[in-house]
PDB file of N, CA and C in Angstrom:
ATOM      1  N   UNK A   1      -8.120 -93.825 166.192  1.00  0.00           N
ATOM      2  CA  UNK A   1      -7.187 -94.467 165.308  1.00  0.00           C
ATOM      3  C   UNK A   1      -7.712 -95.846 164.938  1.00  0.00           C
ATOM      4  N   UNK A   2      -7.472 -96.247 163.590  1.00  0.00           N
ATOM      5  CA  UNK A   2      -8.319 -97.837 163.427  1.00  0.00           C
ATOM      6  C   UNK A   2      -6.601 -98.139 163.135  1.00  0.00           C
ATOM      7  N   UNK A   3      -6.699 -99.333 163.142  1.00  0.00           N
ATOM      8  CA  UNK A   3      -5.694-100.152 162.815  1.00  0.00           C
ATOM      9  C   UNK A   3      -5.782-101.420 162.037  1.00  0.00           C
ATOM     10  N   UNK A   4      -5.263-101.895 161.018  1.00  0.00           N
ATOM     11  CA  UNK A   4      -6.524-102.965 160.410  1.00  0.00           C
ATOM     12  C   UNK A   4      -4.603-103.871 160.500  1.00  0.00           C
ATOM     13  N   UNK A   5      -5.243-105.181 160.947  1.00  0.00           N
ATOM     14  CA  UNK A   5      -4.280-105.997 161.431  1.00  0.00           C
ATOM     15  C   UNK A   5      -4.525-107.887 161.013  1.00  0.00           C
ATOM     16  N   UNK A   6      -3.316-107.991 159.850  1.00  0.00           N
ATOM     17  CA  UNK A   6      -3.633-109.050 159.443  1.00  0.00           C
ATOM     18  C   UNK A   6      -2.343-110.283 159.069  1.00  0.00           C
ATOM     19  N   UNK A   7      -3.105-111.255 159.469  1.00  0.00           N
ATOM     20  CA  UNK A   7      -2.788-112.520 159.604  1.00  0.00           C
ATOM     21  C   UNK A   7      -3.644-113.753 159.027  1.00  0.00           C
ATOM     22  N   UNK A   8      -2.794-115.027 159.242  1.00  0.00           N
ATOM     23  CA  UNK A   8      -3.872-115.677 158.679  1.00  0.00           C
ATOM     24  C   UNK A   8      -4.227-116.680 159.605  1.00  0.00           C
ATOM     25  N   UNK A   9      -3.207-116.658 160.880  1.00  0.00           N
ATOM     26  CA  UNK A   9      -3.823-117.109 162.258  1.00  0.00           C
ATOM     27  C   UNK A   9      -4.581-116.110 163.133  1.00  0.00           C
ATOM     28  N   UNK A  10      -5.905-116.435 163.426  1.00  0.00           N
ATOM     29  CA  UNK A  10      -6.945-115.628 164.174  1.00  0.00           C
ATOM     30  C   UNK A  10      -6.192-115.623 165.583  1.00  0.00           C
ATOM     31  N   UNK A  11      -5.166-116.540 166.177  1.00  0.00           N
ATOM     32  CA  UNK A  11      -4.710-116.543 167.659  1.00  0.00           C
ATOM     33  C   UNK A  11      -4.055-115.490 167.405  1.00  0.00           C
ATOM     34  N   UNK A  12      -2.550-115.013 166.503  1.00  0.00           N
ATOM     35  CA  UNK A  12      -1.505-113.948 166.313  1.00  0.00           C
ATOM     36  C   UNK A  12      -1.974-112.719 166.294  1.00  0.00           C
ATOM     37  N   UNK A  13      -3.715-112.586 165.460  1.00  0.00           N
ATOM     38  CA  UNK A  13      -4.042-111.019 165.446  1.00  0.00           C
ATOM     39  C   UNK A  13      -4.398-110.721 166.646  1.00  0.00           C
ATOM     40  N   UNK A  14      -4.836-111.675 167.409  1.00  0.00           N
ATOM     41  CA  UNK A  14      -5.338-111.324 168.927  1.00  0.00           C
ATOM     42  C   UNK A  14      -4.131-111.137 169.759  1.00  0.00           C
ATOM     43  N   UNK A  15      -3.247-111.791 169.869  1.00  0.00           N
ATOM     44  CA  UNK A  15      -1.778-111.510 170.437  1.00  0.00           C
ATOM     45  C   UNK A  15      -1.301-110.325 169.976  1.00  0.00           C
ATOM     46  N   UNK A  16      -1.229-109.945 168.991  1.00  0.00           N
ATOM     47  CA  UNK A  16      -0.829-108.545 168.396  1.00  0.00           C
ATOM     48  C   UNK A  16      -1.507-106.916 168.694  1.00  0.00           C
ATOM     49  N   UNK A  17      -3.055-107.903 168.856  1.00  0.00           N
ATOM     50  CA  UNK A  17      -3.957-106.675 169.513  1.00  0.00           C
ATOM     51  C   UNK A  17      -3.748-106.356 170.668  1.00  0.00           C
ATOM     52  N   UNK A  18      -3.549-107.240 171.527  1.00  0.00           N
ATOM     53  CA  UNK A  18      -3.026-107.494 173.136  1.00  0.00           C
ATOM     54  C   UNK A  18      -1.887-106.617 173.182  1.00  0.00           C
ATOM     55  N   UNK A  19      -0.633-107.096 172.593  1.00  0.00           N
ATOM     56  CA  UNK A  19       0.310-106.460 172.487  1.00  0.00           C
ATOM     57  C   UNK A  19       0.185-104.483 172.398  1.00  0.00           C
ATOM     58  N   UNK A  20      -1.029-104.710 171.402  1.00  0.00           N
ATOM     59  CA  UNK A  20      -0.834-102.963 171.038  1.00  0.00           C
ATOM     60  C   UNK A  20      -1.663-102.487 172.142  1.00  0.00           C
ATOM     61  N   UNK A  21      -1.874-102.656 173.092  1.00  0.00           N
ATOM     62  CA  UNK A  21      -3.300-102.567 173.975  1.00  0.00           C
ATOM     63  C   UNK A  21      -2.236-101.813 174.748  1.00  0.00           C
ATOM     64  N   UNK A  22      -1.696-102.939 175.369  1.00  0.00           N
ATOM     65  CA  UNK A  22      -0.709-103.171 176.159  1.00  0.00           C
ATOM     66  C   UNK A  22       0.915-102.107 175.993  1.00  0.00           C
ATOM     67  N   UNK A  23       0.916-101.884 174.700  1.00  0.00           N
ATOM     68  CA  UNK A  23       1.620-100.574 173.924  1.00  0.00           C
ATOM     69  C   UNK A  23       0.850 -99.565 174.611  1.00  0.00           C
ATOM     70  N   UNK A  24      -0.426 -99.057 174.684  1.00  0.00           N
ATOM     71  CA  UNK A  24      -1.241 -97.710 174.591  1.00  0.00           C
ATOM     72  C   UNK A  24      -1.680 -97.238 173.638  1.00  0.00           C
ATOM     73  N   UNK A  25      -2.060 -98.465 172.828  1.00  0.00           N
ATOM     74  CA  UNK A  25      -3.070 -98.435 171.814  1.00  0.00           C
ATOM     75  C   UNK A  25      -4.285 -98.949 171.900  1.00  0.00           C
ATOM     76  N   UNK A  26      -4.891 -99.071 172.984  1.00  0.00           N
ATOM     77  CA  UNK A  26      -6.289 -99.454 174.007  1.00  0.00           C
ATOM     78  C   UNK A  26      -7.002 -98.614 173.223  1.00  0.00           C
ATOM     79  N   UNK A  27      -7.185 -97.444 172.999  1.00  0.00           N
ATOM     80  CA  UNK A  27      -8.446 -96.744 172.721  1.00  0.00           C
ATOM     81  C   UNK A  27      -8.434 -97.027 170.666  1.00  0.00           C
ATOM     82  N   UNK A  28      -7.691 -97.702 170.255  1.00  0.00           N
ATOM     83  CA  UNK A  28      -7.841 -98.105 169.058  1.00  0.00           C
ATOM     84  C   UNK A  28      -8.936 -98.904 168.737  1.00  0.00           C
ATOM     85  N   UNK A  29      -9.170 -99.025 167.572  1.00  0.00           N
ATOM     86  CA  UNK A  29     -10.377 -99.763 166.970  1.00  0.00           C
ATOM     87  C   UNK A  29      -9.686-100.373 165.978  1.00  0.00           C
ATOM     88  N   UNK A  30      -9.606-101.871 166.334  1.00  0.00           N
ATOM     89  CA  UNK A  30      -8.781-102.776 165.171  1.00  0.00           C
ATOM     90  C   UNK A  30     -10.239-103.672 164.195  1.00  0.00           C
ATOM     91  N   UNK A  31      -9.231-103.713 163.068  1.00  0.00           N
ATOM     92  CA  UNK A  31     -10.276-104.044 161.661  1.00  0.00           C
ATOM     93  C   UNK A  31      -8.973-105.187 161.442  1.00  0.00           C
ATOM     94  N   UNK A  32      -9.807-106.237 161.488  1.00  0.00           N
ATOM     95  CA  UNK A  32      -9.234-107.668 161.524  1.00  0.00           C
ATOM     96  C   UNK A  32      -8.986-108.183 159.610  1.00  0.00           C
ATOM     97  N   UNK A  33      -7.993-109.158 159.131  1.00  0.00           N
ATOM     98  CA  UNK A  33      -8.120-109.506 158.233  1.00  0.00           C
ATOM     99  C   UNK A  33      -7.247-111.142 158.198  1.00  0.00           C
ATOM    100  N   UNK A  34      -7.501-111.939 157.454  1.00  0.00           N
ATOM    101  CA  UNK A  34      -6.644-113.255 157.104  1.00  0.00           C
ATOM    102  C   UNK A  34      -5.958-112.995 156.022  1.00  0.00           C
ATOM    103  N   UNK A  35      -6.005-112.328 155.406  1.00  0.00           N
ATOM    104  CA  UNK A  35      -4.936-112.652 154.019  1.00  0.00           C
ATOM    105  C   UNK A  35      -4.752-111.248 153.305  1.00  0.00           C
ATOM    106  N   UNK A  36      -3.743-110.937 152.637  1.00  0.00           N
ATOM    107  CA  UNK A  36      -3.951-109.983 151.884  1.00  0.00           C
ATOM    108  C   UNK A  36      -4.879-109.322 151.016  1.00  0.00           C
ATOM    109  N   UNK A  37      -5.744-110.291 150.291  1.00  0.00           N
ATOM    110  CA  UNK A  37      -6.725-110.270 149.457  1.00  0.00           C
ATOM    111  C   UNK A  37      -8.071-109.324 150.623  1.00  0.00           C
ATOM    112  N   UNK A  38      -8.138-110.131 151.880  1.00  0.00           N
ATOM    113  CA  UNK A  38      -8.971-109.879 152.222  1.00  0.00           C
ATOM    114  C   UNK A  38      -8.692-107.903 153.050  1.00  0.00           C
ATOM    115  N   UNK A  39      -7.641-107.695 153.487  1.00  0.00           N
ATOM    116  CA  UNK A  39      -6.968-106.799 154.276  1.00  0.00           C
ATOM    117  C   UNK A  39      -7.257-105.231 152.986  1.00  0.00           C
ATOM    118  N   UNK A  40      -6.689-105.649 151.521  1.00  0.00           N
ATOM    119  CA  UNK A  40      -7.088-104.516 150.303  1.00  0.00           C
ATOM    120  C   UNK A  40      -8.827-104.182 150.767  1.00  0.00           C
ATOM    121  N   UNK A  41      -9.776-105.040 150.926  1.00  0.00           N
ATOM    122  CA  UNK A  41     -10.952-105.218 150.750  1.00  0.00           C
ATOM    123  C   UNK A  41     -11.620-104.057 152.153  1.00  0.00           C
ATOM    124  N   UNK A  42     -10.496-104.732 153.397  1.00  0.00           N
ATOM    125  CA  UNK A  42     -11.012-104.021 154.451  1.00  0.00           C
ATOM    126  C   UNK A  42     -10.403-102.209 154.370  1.00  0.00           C
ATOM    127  N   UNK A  43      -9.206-102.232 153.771  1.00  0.00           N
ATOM    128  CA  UNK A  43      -8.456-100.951 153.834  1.00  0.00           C
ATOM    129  C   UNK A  43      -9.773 -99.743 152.776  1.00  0.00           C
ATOM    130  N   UNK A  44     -10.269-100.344 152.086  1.00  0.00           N
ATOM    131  CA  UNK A  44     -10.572 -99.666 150.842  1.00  0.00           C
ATOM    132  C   UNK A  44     -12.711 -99.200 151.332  1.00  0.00           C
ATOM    133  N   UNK A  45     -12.830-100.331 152.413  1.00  0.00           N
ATOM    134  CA  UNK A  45     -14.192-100.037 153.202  1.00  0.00           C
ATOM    135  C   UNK A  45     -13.831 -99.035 154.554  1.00  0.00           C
ATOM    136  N   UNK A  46     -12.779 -99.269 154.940  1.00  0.00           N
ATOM    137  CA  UNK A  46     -12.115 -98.178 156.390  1.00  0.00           C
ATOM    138  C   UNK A  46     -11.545 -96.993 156.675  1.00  0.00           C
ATOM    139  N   UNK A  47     -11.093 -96.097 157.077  1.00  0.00           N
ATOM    140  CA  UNK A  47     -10.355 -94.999 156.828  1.00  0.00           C
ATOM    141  C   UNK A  47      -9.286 -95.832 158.317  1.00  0.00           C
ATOM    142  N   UNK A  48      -8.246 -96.545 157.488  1.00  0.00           N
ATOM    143  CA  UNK A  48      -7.263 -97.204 158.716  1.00  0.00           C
ATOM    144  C   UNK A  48      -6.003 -96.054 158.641  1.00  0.00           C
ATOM    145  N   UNK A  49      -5.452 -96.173 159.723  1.00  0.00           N
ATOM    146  CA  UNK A  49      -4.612 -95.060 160.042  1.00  0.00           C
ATOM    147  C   UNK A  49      -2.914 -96.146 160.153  1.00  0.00           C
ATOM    148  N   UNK A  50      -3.241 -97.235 160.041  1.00  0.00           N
ATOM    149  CA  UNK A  50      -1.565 -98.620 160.569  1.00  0.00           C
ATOM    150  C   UNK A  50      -2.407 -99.556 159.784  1.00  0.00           C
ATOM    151  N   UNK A  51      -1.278-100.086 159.497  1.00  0.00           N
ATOM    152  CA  UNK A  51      -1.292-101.774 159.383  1.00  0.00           C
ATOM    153  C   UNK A  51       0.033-102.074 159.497  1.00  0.00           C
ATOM    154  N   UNK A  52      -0.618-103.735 160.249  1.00  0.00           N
ATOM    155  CA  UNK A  52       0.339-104.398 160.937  1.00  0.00           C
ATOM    156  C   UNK A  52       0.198-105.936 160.049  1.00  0.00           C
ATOM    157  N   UNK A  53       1.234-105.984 159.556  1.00  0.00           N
ATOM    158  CA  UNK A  53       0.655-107.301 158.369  1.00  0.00           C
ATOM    159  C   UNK A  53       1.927-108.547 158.646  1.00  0.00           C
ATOM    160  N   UNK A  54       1.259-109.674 158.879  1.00  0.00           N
ATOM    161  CA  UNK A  54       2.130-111.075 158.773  1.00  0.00           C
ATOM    162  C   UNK A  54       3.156-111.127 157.006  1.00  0.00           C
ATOM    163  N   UNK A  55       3.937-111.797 157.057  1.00  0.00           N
ATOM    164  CA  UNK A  55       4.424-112.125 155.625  1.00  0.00           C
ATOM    165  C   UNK A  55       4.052-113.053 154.870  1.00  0.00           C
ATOM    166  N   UNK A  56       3.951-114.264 155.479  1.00  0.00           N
ATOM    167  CA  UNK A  56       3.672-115.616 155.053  1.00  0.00           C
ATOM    168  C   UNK A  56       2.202-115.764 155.153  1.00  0.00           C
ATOM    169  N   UNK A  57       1.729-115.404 153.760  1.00  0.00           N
ATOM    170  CA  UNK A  57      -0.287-116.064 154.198  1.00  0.00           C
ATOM    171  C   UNK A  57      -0.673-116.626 152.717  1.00  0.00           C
ATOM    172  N   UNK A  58      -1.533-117.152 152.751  1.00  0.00           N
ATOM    173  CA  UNK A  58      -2.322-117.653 151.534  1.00  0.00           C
ATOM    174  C   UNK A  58      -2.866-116.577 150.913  1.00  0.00           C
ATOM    175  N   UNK A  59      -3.310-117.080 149.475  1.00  0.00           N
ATOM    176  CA  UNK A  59      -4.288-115.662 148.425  1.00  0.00           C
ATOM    177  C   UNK A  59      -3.251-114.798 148.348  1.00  0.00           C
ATOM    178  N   UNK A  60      -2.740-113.963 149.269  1.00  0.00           N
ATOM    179  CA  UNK A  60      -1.837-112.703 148.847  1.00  0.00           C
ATOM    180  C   UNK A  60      -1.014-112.543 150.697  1.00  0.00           C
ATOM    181  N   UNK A  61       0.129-112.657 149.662  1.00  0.00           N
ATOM    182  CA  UNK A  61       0.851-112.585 151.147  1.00  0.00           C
ATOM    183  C   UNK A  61       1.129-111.030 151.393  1.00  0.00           C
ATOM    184  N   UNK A  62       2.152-110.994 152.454  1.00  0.00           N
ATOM    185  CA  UNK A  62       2.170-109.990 153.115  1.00  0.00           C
ATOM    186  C   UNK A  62       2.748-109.143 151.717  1.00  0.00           C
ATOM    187  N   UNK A  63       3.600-109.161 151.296  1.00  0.00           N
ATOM    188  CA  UNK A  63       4.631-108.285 150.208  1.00  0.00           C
ATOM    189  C   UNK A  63       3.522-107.910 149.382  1.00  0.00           C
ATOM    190  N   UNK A  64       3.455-108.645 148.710  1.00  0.00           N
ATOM    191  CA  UNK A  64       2.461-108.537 147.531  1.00  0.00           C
ATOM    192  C   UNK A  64       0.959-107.949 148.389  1.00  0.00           C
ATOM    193  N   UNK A  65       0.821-107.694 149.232  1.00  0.00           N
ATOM    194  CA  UNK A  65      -0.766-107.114 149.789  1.00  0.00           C
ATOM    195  C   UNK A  65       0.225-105.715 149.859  1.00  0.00           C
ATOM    196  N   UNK A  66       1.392-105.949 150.581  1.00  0.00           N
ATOM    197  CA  UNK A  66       2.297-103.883 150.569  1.00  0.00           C
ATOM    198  C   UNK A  66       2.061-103.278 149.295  1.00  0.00           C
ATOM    199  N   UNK A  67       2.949-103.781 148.383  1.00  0.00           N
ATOM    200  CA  UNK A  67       3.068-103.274 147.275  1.00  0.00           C
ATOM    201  C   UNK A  67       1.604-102.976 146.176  1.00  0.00           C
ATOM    202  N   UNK A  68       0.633-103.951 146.432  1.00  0.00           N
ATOM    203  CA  UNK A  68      -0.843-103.278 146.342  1.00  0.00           C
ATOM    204  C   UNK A  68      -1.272-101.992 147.209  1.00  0.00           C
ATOM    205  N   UNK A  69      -0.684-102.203 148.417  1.00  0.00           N
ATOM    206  CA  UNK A  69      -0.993-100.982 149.225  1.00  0.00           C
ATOM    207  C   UNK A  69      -0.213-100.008 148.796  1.00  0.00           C
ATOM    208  N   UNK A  70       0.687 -99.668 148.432  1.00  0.00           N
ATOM    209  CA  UNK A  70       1.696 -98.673 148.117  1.00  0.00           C
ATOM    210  C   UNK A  70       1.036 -98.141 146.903  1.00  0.00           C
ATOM    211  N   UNK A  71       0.330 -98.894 145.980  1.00  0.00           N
ATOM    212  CA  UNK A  71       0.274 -98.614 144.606  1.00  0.00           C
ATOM    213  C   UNK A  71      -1.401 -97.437 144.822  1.00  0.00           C
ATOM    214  N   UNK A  72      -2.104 -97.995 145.829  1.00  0.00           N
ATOM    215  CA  UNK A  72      -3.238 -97.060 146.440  1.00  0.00           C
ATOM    216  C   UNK A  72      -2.348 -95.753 147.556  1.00  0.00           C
ATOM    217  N   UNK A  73      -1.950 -95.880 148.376  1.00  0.00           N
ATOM    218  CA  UNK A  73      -1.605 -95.019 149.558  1.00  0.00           C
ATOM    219  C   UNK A  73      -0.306 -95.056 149.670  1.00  0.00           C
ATOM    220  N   UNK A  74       0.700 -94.263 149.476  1.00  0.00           N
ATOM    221  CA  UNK A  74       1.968 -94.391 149.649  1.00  0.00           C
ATOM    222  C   UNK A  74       2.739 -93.468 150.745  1.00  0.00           C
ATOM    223  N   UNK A  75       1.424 -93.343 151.400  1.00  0.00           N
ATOM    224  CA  UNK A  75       1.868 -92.557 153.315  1.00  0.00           C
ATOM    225  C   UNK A  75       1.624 -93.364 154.538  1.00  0.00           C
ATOM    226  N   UNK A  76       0.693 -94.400 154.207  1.00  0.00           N
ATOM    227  CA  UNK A  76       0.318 -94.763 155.495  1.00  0.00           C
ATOM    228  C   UNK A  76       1.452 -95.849 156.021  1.00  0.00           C
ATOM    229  N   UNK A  77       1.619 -95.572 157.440  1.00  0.00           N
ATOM    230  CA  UNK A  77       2.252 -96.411 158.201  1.00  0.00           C
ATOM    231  C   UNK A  77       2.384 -97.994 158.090  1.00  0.00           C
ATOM    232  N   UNK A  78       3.125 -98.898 157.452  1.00  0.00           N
ATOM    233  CA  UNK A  78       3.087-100.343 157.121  1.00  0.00           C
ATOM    234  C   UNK A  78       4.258-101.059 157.985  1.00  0.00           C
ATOM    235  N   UNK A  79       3.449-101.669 158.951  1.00  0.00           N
ATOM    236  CA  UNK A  79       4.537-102.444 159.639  1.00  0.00           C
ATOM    237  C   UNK A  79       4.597-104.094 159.259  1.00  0.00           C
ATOM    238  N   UNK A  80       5.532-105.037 159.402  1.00  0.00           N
ATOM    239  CA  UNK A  80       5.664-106.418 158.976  1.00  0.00           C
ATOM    240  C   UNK A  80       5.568-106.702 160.671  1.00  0.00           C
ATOM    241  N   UNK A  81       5.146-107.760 161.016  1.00  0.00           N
ATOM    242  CA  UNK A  81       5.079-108.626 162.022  1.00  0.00           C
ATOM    243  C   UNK A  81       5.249-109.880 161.426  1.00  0.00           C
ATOM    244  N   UNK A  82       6.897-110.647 161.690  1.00  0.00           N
ATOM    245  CA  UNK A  82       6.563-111.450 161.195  1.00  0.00           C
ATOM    246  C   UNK A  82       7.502-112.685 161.616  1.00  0.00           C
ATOM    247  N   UNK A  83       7.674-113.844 161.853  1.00  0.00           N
ATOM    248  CA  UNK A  83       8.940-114.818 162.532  1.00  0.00           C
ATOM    249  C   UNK A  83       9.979-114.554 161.155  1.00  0.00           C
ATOM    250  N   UNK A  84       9.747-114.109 160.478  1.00  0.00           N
ATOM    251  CA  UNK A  84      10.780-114.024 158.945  1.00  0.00           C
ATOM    252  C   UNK A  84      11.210-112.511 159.535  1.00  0.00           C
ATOM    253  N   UNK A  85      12.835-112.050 159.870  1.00  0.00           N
ATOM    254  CA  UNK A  85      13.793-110.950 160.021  1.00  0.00           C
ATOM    255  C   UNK A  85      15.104-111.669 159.698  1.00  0.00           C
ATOM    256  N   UNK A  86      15.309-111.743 158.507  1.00  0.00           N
ATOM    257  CA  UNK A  86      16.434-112.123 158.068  1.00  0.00           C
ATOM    258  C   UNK A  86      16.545-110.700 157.182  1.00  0.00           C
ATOM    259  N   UNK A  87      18.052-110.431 157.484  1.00  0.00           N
ATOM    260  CA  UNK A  87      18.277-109.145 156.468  1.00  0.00           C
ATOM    261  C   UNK A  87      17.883-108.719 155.280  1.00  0.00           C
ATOM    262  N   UNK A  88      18.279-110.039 154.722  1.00  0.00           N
ATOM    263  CA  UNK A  88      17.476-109.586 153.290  1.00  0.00           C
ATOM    264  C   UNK A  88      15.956-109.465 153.201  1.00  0.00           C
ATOM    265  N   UNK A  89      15.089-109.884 154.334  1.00  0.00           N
ATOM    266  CA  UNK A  89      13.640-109.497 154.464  1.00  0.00           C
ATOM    267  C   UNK A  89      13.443-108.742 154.665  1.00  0.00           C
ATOM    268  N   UNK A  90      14.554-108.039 155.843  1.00  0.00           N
ATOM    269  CA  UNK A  90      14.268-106.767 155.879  1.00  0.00           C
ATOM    270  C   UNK A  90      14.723-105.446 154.763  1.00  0.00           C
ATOM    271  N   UNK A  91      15.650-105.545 154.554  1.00  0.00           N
ATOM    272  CA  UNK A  91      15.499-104.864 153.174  1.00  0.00           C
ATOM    273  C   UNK A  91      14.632-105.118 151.940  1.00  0.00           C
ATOM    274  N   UNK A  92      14.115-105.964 151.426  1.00  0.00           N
ATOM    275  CA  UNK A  92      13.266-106.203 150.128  1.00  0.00           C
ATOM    276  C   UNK A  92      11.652-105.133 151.134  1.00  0.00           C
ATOM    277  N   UNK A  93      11.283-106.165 152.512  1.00  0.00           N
ATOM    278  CA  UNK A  93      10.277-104.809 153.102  1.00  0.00           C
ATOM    279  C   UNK A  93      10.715-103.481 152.807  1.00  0.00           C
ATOM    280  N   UNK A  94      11.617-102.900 153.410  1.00  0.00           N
ATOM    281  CA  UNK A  94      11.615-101.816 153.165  1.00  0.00           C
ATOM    282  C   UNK A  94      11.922-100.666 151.650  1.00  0.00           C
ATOM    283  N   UNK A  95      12.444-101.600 150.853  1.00  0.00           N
ATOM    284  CA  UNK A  95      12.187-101.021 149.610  1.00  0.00           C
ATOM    285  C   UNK A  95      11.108-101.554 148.860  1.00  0.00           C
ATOM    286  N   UNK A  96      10.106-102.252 149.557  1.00  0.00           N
ATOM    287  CA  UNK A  96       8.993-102.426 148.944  1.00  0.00           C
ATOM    288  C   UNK A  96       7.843-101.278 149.626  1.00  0.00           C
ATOM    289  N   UNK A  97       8.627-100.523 150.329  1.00  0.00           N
ATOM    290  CA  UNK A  97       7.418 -99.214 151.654  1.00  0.00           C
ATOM    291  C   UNK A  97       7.039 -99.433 152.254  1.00  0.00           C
ATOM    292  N   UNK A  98       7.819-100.992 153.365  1.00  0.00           N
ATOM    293  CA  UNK A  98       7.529-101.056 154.496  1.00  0.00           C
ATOM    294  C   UNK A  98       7.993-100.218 155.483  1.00  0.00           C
ATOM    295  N   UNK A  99       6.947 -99.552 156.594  1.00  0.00           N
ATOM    296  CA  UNK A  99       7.909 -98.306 157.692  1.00  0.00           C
ATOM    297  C   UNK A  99       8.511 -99.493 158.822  1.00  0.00           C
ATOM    298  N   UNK A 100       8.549-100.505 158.891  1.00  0.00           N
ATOM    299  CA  UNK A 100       9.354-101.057 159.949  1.00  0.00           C
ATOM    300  C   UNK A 100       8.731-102.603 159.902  1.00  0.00           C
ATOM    301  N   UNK A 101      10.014-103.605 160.475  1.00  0.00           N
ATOM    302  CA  UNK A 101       9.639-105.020 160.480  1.00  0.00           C
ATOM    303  C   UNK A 101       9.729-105.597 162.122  1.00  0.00           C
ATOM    304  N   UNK A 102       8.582-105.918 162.428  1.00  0.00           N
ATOM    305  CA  UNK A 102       8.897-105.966 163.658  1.00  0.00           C
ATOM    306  C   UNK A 102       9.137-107.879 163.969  1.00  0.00           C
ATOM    307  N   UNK A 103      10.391-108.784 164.861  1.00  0.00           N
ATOM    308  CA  UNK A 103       9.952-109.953 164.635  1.00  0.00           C
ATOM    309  C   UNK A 103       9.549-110.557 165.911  1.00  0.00           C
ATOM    310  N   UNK A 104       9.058-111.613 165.466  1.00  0.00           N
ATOM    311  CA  UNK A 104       8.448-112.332 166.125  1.00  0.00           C
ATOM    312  C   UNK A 104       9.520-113.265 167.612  1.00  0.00           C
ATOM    313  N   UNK A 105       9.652-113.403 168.513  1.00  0.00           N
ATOM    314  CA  UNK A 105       8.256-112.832 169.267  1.00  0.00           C
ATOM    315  C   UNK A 105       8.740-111.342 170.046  1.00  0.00           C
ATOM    316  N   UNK A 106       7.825-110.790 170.177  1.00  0.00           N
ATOM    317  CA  UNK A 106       7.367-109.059 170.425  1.00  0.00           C
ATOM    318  C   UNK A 106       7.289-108.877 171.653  1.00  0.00           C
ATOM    319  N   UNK A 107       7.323-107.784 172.320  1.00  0.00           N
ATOM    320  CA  UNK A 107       6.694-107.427 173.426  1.00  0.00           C
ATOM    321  C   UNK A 107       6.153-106.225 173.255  1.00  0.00           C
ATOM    322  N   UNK A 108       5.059-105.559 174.163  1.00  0.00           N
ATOM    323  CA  UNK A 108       4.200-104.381 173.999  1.00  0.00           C
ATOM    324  C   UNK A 108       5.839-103.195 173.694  1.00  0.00           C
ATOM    325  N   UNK A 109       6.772-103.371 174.159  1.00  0.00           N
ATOM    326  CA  UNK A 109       7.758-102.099 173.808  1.00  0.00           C
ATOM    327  C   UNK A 109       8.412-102.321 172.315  1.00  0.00           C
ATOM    328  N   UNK A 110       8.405-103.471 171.928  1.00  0.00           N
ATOM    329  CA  UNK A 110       8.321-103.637 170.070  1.00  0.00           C
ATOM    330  C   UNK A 110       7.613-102.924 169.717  1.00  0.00           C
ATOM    331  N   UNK A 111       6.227-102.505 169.576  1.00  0.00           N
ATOM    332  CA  UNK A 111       5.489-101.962 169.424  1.00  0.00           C
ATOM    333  C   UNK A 111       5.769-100.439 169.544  1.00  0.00           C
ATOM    334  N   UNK A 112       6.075-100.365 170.763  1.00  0.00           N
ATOM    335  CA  UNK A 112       5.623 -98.727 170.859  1.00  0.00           C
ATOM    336  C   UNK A 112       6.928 -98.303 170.127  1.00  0.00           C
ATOM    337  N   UNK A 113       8.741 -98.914 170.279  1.00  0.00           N
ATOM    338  CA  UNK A 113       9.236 -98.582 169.768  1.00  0.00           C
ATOM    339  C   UNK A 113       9.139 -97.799 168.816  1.00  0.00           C
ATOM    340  N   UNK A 114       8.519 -99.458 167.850  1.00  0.00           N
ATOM    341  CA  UNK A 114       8.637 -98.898 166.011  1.00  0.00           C
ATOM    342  C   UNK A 114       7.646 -98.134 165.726  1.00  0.00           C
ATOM    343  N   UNK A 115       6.362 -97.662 166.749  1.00  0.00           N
ATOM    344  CA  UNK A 115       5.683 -96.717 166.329  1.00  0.00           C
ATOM    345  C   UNK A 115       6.251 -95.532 166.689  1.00  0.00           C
ATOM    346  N   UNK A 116       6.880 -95.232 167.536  1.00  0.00           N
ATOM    347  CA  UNK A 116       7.203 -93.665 167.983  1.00  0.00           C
ATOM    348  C   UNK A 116       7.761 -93.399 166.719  1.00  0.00           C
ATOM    349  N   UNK A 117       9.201 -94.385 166.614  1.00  0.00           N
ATOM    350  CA  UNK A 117      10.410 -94.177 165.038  1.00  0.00           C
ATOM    351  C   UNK A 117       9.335 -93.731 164.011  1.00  0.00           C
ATOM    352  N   UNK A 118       8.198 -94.070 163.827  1.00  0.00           N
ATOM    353  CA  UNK A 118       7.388 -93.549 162.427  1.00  0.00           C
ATOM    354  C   UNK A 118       6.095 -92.688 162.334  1.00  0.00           C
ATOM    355  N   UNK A 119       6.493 -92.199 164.322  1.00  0.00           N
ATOM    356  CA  UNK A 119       5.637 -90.896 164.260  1.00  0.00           C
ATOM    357  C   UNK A 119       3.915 -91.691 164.534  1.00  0.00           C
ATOM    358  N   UNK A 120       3.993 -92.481 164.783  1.00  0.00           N
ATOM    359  CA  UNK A 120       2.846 -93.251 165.215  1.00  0.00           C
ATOM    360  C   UNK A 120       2.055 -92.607 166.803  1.00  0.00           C
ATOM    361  N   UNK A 121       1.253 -92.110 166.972  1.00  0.00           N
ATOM    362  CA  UNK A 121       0.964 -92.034 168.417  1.00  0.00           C
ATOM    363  C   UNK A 121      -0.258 -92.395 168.926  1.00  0.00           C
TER     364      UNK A 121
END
């Protein structure tokens, strides 16, 4: 399973990787990104199976990197990681084709939660 996981703090993707490790997502192979701009670039060189995307980033934030993603792949698993879970975030995510918003701060059972709910294994 690759997982391509992006932020635009290099500490959060490593906390997040930890986290999914720590989920039982250890035997994953994560494909790192800072910004949306850069995350299209990695999705389109990878065969990624998740993404786990921040909201708030420079160049292309999280929404606007979904809804590019949606407009290519409109199956793959899109999760938000993000300190922003205010209702209305979470609804505009999810009618933008986000499969789940997870917030900040997480523990490895955040994780496995919202992956089981979307068939993630």
């Amino acid at each position: 399973m690759r997982i391509l996981v992006v932020d635009d703090s290099r500490a959060m993707r490593m906390i997040v990787i930890r986290q999914l490790r720590q989920a039982g997502f250890d035997d994953a192979e994560y494909i790192e990104a800072q910004d949306g701009l850069e995350a299209l670039q990695r999705f389109n060189e990878h065969e990624i199976d998740l993404v786990l995307s921040d909201w708030n980033m420079p160049e292309m934030n999280g929404l606007e990197f979904l809804r590019e993603l949606r407009a290519q792949d409109e199956g793959i698993p899109f999760g938000f990681v993000t300190s922003e879970g205010t209702p209305d975030m979470v609804r505009l995510a999810r009618e933008s084709g986000a499969s789940f918003l997870i917030s900040k701060p997480f523990t490895p059972g955040n994780f496995r939660d919202a992956l089981d709910a979307v068939g993630v294994q």
